[in-house]
PDB file of N, CA and C in Angstrom:
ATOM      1  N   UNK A   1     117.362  70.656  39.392  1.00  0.00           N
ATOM      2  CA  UNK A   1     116.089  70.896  38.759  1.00  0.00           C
ATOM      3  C   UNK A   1     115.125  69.810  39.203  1.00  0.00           C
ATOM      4  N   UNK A   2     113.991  70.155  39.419  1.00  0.00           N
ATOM      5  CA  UNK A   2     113.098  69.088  39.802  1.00  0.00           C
ATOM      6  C   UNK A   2     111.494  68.650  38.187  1.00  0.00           C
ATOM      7  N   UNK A   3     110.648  69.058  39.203  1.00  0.00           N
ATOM      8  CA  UNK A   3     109.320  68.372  38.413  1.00  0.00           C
ATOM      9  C   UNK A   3     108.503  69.767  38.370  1.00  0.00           C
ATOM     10  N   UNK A   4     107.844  70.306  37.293  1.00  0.00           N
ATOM     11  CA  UNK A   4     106.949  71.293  37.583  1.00  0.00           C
ATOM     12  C   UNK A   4     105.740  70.394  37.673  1.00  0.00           C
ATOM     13  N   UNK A   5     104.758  70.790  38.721  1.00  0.00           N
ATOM     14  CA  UNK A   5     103.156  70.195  38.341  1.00  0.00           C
ATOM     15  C   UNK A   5     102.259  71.139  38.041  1.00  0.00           C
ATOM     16  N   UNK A   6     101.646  70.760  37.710  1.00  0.00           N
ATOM     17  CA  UNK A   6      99.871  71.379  37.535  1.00  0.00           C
ATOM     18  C   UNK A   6     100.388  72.466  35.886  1.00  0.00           C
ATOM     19  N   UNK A   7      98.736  72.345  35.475  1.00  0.00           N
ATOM     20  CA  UNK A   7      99.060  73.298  34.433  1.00  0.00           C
ATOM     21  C   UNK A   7      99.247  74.514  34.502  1.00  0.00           C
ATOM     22  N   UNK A   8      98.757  74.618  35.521  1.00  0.00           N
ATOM     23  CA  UNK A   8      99.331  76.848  35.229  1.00  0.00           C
ATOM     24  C   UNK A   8     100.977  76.484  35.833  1.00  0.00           C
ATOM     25  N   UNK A   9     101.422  75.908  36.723  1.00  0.00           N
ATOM     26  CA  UNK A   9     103.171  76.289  36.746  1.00  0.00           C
ATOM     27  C   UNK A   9     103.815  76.045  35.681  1.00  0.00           C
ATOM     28  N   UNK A  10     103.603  74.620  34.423  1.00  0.00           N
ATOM     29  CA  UNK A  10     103.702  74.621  33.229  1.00  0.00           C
ATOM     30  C   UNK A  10     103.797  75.395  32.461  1.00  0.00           C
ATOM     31  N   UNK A  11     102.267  75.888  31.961  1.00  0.00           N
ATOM     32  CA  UNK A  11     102.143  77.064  31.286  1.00  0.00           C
ATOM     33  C   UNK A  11     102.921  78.363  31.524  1.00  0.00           C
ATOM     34  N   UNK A  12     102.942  79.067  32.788  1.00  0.00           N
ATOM     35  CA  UNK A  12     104.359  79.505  33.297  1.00  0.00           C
ATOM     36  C   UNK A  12     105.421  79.889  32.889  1.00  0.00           C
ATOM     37  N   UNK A  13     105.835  78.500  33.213  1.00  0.00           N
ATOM     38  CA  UNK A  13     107.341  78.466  33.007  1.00  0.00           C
ATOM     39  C   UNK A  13     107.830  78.525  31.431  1.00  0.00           C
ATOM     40  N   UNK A  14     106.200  77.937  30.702  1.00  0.00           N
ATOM     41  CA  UNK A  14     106.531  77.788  29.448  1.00  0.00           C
ATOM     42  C   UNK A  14     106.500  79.260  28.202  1.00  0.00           C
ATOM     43  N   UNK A  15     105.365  79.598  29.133  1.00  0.00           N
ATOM     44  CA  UNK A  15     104.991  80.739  28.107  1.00  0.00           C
ATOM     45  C   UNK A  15     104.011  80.921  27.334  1.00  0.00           C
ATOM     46  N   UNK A  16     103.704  80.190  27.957  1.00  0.00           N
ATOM     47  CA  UNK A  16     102.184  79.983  26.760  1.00  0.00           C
ATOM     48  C   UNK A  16     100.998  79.298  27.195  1.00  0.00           C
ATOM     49  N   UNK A  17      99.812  79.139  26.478  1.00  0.00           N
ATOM     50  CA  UNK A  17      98.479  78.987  27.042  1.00  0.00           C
ATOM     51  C   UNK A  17      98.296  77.694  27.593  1.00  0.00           C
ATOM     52  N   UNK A  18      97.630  77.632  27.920  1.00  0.00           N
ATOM     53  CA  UNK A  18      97.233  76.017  28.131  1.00  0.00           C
ATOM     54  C   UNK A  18      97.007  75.455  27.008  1.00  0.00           C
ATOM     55  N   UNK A  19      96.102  75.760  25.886  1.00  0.00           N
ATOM     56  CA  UNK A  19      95.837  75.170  24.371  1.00  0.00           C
ATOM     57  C   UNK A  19      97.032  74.730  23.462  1.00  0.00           C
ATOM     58  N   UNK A  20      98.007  76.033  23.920  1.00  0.00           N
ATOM     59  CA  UNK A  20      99.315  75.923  23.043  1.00  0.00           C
ATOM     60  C   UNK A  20     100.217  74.550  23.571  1.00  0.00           C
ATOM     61  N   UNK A  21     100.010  74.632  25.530  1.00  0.00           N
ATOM     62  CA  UNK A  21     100.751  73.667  25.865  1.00  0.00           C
ATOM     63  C   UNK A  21     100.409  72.485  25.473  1.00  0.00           C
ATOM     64  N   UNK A  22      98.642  72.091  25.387  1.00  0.00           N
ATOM     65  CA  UNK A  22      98.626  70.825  24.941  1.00  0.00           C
ATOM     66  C   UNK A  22      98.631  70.531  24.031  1.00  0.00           C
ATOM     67  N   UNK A  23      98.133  71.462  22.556  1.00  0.00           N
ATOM     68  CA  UNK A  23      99.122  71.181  21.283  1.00  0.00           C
ATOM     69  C   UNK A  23     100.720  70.269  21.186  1.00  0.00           C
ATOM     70  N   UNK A  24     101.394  71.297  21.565  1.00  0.00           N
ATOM     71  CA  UNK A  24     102.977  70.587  22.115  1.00  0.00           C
ATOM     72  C   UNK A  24     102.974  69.465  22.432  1.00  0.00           C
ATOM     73  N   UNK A  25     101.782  68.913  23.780  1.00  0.00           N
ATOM     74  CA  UNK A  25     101.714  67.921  24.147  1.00  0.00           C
ATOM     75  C   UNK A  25     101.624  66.623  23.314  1.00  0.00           C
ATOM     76  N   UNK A  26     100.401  66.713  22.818  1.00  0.00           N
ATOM     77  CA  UNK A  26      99.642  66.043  21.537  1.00  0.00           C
ATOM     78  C   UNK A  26     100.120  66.257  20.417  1.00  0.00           C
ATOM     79  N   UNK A  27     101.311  66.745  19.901  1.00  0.00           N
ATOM     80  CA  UNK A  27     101.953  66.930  18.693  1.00  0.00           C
ATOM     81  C   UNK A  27     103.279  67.663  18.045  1.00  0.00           C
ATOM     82  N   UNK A  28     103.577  67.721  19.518  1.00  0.00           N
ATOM     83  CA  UNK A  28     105.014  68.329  19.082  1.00  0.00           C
ATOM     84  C   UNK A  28     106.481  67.501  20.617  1.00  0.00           C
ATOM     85  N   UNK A  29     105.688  66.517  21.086  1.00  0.00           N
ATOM     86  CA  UNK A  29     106.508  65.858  22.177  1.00  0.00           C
ATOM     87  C   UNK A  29     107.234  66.297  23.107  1.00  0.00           C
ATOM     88  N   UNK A  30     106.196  67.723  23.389  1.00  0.00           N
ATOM     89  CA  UNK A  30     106.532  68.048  24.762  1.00  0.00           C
ATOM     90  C   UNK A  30     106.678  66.975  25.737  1.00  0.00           C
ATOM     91  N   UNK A  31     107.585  66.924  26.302  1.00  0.00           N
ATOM     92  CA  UNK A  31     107.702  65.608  27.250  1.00  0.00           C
ATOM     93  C   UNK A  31     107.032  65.928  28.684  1.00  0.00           C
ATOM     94  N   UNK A  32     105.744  65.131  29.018  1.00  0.00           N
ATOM     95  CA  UNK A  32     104.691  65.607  29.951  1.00  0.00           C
ATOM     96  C   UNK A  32     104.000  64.527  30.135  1.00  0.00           C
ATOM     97  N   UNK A  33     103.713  64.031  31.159  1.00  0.00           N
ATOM     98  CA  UNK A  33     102.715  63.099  31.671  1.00  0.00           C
ATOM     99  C   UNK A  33     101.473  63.166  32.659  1.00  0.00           C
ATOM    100  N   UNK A  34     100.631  62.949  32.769  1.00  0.00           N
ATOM    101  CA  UNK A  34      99.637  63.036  33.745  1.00  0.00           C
ATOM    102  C   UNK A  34      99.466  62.065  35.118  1.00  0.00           C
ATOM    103  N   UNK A  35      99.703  62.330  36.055  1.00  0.00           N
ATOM    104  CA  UNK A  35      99.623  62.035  37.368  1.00  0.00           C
ATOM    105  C   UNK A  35      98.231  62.269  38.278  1.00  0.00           C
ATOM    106  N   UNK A  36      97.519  61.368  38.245  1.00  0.00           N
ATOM    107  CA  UNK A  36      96.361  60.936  39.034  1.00  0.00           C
ATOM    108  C   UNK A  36      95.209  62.268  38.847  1.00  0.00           C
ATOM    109  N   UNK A  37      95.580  62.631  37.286  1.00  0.00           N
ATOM    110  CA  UNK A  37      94.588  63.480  36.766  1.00  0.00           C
ATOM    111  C   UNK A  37      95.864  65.040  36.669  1.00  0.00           C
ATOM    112  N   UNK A  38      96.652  65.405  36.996  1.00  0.00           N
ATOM    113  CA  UNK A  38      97.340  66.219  37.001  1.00  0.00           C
ATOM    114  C   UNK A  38      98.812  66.149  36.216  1.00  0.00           C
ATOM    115  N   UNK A  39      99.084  66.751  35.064  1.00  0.00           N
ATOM    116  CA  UNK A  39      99.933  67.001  34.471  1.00  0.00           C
ATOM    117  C   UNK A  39     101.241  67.298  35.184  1.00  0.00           C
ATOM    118  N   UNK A  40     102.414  66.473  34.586  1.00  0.00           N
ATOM    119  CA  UNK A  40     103.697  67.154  35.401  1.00  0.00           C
ATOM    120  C   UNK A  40     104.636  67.072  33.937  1.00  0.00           C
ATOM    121  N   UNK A  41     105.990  67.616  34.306  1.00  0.00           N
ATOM    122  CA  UNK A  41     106.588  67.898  33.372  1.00  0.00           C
ATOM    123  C   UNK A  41     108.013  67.535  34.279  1.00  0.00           C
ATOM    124  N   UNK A  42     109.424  67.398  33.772  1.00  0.00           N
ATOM    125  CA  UNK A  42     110.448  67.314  34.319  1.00  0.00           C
ATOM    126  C   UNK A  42     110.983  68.400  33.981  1.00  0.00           C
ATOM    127  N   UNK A  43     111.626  69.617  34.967  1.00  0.00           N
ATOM    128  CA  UNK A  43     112.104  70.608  34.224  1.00  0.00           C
ATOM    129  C   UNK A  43     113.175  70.580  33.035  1.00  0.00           C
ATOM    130  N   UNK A  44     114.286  69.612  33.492  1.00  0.00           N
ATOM    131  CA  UNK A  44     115.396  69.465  32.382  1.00  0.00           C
ATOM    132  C   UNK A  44     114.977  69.140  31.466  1.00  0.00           C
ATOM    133  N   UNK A  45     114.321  68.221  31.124  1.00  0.00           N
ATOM    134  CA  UNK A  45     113.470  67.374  29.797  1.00  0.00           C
ATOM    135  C   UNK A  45     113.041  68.251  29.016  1.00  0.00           C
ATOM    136  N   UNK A  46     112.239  69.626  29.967  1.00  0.00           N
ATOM    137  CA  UNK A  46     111.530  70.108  28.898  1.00  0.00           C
ATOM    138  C   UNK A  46     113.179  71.416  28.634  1.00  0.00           C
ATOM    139  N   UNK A  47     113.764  71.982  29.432  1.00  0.00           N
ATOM    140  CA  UNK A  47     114.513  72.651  28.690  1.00  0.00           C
ATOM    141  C   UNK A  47     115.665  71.960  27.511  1.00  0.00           C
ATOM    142  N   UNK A  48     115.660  70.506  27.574  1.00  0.00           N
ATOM    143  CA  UNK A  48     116.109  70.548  26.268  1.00  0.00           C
ATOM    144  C   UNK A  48     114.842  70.132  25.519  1.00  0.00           C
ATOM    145  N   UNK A  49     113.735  69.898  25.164  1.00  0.00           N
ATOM    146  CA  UNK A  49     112.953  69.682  24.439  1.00  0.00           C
ATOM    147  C   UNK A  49     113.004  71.402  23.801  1.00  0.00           C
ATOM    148  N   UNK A  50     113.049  72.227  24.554  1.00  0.00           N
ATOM    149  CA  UNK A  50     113.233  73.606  24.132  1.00  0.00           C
ATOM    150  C   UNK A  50     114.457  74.336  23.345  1.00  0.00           C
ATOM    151  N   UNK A  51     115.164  73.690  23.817  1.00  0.00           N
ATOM    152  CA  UNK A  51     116.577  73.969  23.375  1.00  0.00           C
ATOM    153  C   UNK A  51     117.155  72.578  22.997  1.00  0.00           C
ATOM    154  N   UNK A  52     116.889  71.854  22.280  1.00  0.00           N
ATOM    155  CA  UNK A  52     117.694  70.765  21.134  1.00  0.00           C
ATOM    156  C   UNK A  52     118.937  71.485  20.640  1.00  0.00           C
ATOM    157  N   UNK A  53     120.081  70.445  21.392  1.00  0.00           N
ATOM    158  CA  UNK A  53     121.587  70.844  20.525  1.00  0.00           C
ATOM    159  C   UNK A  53     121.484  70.177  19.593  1.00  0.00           C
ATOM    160  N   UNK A  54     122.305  70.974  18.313  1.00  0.00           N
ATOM    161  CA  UNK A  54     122.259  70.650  16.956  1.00  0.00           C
ATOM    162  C   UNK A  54     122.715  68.874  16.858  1.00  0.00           C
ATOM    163  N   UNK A  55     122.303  68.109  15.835  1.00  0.00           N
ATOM    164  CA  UNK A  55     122.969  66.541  15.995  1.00  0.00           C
ATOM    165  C   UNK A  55     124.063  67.069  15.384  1.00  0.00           C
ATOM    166  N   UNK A  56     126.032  66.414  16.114  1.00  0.00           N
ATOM    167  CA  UNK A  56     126.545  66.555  15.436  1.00  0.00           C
ATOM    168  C   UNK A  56     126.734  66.201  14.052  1.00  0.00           C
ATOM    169  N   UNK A  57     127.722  66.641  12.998  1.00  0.00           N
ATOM    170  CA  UNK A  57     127.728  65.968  11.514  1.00  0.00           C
ATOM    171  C   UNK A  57     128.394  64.942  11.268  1.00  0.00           C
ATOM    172  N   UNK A  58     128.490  63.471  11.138  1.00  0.00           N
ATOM    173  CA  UNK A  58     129.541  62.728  10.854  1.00  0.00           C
ATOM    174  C   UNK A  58     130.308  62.855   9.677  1.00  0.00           C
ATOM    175  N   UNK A  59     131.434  62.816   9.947  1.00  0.00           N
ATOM    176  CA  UNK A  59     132.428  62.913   8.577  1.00  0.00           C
ATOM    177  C   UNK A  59     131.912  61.380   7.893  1.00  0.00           C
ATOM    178  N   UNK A  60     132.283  61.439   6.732  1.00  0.00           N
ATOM    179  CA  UNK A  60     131.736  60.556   6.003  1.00  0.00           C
ATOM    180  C   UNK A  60     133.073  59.544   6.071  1.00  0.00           C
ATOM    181  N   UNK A  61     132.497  58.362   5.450  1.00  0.00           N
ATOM    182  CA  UNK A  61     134.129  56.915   6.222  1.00  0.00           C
ATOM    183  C   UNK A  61     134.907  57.359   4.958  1.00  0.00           C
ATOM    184  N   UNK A  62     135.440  57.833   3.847  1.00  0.00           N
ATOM    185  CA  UNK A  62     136.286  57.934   2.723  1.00  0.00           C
ATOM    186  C   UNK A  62     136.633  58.790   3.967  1.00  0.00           C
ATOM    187  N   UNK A  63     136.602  60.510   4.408  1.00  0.00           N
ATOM    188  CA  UNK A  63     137.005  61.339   4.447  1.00  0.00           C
ATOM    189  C   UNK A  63     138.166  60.911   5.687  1.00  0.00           C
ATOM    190  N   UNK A  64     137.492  59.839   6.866  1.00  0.00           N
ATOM    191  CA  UNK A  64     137.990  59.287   7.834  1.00  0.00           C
ATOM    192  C   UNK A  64     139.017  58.464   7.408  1.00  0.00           C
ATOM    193  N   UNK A  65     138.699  57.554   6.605  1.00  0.00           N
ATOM    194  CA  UNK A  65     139.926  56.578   5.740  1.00  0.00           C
ATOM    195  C   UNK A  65     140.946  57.190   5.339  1.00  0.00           C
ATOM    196  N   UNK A  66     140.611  58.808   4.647  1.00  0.00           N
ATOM    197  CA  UNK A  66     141.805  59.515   3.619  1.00  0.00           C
ATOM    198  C   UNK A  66     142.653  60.003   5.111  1.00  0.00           C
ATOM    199  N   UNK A  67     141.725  60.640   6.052  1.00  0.00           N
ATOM    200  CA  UNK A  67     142.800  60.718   7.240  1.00  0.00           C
ATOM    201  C   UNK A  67     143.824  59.847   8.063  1.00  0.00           C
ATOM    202  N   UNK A  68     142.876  58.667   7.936  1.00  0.00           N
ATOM    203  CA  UNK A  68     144.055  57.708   8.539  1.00  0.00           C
ATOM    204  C   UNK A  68     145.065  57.441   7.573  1.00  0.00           C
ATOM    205  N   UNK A  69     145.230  57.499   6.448  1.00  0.00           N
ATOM    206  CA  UNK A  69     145.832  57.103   5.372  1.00  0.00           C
ATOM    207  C   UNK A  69     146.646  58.170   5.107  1.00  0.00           C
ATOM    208  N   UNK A  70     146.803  59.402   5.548  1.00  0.00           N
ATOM    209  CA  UNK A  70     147.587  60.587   5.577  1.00  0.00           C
ATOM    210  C   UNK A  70     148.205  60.593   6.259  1.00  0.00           C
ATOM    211  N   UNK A  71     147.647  60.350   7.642  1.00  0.00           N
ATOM    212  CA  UNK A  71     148.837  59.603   9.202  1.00  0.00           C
ATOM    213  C   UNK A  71     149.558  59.028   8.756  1.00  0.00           C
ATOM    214  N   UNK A  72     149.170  58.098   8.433  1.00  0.00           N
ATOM    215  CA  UNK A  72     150.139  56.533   8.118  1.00  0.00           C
ATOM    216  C   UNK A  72     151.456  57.127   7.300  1.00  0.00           C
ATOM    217  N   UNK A  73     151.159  57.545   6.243  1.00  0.00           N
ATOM    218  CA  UNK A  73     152.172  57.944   5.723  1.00  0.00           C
ATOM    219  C   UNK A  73     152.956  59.253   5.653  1.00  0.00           C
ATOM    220  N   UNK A  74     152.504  59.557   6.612  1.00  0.00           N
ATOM    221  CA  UNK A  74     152.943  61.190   6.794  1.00  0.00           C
ATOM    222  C   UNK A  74     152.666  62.412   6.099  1.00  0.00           C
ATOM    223  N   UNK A  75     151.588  62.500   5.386  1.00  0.00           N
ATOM    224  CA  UNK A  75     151.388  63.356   4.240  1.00  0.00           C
ATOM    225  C   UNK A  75     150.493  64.198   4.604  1.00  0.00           C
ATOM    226  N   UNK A  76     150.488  65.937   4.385  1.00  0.00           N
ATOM    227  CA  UNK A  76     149.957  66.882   4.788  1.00  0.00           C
ATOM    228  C   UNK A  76     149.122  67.109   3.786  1.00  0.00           C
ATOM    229  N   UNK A  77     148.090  68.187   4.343  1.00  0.00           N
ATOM    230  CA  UNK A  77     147.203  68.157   3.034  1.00  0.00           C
ATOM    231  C   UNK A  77     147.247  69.542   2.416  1.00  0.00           C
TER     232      UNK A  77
END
């Protein structure tokens, strides 16, 4: 994957207007910078800016403790 430039390949790829893109830009962290007056974008960046994997959930430290503590002593649950 490379770099899209200029705003219409942006808009494009993105789907949407130019207004919408710079909304995003200016307030939703589309990840995008301007280059000697010309907007670029990194393609990967923005497909996960588009697609965010869920944060995993951490087990909480009791639940981790009660597991090690079930090892230890051999006990099923």
């Amino acid at each position: 994957m490379g770099r899209i430039v200029g705003m219409i390949a942006i808009k494009s790829y993105l789907g949407m207007t130019e207004s919408t893109v710079m909304d995003c830009i200016n307030h939703q962290d589309l990840p995008a910078e301007k280059v000697k007056g010309v907007w670029e974008v990194d393609q990967a960046a923005v497909d996960r800016w588009k697609n965010p994997q869920p944060q995993k959930k951490s087990r909480s430290k009791a639940a981790k403790s009660k597991k090690k503590k079930s090892a230890a002593t051999g006990e099923k649950k």
